[in-house]
Protein backbone atom coordinates (compact mmCIF):
# COMPACT_ATOMS: atom_id res chain seq x y z
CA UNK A 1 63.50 -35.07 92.65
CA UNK A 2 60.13 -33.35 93.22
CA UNK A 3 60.30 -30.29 95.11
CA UNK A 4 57.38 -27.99 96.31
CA UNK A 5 58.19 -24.65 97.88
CA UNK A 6 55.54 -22.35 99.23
CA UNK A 7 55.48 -18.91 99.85
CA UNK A 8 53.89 -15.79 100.67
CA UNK A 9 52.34 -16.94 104.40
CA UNK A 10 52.08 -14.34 106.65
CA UNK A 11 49.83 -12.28 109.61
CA UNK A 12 46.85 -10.66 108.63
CA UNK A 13 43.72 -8.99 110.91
CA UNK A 14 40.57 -10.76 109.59
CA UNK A 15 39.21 -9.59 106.50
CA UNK A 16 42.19 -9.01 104.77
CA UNK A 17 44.11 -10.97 102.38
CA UNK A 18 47.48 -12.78 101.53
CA UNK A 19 48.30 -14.80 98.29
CA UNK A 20 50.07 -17.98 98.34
CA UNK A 21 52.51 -19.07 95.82
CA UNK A 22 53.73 -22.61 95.45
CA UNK A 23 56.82 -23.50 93.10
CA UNK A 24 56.96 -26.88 91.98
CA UNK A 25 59.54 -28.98 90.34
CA UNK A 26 61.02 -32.32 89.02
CA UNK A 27 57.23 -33.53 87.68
CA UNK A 28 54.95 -32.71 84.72
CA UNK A 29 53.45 -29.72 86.58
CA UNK A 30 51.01 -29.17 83.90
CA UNK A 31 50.11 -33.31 83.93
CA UNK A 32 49.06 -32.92 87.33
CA UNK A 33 45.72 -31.65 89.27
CA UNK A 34 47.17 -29.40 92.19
CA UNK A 35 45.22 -28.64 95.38
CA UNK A 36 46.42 -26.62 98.21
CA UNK A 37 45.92 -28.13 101.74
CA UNK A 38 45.81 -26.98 105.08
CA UNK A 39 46.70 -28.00 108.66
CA UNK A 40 46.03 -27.05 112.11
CA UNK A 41 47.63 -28.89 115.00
CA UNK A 42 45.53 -31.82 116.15
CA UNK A 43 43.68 -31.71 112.87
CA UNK A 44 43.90 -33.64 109.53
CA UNK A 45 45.61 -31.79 106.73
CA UNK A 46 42.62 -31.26 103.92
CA UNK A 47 42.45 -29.53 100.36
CA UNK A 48 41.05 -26.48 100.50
CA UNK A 49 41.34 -26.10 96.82
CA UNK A 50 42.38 -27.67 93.71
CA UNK A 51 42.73 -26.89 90.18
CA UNK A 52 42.73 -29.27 86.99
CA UNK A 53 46.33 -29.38 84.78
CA UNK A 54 44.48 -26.96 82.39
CA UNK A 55 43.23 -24.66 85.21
CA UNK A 56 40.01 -24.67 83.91
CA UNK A 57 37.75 -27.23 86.48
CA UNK A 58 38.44 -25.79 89.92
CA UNK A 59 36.79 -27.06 93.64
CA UNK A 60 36.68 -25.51 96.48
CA UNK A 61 35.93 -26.40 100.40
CA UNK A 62 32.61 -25.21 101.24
CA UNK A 63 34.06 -23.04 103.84
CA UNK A 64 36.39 -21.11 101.72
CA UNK A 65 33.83 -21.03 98.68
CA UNK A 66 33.66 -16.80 97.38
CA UNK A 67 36.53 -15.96 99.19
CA UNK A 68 39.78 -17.93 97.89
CA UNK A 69 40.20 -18.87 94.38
CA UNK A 70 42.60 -21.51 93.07
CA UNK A 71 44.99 -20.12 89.72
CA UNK A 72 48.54 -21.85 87.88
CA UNK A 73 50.55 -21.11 85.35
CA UNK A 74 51.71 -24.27 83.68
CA UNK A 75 54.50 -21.80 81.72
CA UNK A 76 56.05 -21.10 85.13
CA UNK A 77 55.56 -24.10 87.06
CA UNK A 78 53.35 -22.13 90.30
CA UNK A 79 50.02 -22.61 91.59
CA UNK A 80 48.34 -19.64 93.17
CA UNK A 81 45.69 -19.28 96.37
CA UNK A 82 44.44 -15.82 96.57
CA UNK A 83 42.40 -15.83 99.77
CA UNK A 84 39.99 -12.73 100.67
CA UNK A 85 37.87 -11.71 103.52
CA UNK A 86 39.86 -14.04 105.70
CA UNK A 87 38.86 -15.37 108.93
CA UNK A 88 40.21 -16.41 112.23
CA UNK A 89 39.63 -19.90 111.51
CA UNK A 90 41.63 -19.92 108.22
CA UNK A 91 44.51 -19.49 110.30
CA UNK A 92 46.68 -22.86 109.39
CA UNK A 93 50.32 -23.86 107.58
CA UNK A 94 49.41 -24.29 104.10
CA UNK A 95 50.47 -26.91 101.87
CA UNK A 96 50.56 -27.53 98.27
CA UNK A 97 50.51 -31.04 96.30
CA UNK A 98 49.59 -32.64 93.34
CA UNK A 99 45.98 -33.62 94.54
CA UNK A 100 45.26 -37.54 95.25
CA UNK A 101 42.57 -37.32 97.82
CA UNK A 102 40.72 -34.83 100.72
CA UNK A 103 43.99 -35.62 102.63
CA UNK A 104 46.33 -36.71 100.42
CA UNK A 105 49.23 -35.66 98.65
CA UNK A 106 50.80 -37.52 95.65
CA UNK A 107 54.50 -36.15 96.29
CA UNK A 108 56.51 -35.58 99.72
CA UNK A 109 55.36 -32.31 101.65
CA UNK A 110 56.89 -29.32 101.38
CA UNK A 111 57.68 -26.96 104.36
CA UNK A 112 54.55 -25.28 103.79
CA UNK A 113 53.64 -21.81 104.71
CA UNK A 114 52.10 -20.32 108.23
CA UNK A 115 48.74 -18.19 107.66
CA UNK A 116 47.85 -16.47 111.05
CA UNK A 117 44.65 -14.35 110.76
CA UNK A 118 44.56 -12.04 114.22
CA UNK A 119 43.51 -9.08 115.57
C-alpha cells in the first residue's frame, strides 16, 4: 500500500529555514510528478511546489517563488522542500503527494508535518 511520511516540520522565527523530507512508498516514485501541499485551518490544502519524475521541470506558488525550492531523489524514494527566508504566513501542516491538481492528491494523505513560523 502507498505510504507517504513527512518529516522535518518544526518552529522557526521568520526568516529562517527548515527542510522538509517526505518518504514515499508502495508506487513508482520516480513515475510520478510530486508536489508538496499545504493547509491552514479553514483553508483549502494547495501545492506549493511540485517537481517532474526526472526532477528537472519544477513550479512553484507565486508566493513561495525565490525562497523554497522543490528537490527528489528517485534512488531513495524522498522528495525535498527546502524553504528560506520564511514568513509568518507560511506557517501551515505540510503535505506531500503525487501531484493531480492545485488541491489534489493522487494517493491517501499522509500525517503531514506542522511548520510554525513565530517570533
Amino acid at each position: 500500500q502507498v505510504q507517504l511520511v513527512e518529516s522535518g516540520g518544526g518552529l522557526v522565527q521568520p526568516g529562517g529555514s527548515l527542510r522538509l523530507s517526505c518518504a514515499a512508498s508502495g508506487f513508482t516514485f520516480s513515475g510520478h510528478v510530486m508536489s508538496w501541499y499545504r493547509q491552514t485551518p479553514g483553508k483549502e490544502r494547495e501545492s506549493v511546489a511540485r517537481i517532474s519524475g526526472t526532477g528537472v521541470n519544477k513550479n512553484y506558488l507565486d508566493s513561495v517563488k525565490g525562497r523554497f525550492s522543490i528537490s527528489r531523489d528517485n534512488a531513495k524514494n524522498t522528495v525535498y522542500l527546502q524553504m528560506n527566508n520564511l514568513k509568518p504566513e507560511d506557517t501551515a501542516v505540510y503535505y506531500c503527494n503525487a501531484f493531480e491538481g492545485r488541491t489534489s492528491g493522487r494517493f491517501a494523505w499522509g500525517q503531514g508535518t506542522q511548520v510554525t513560523v513565530s517570533s
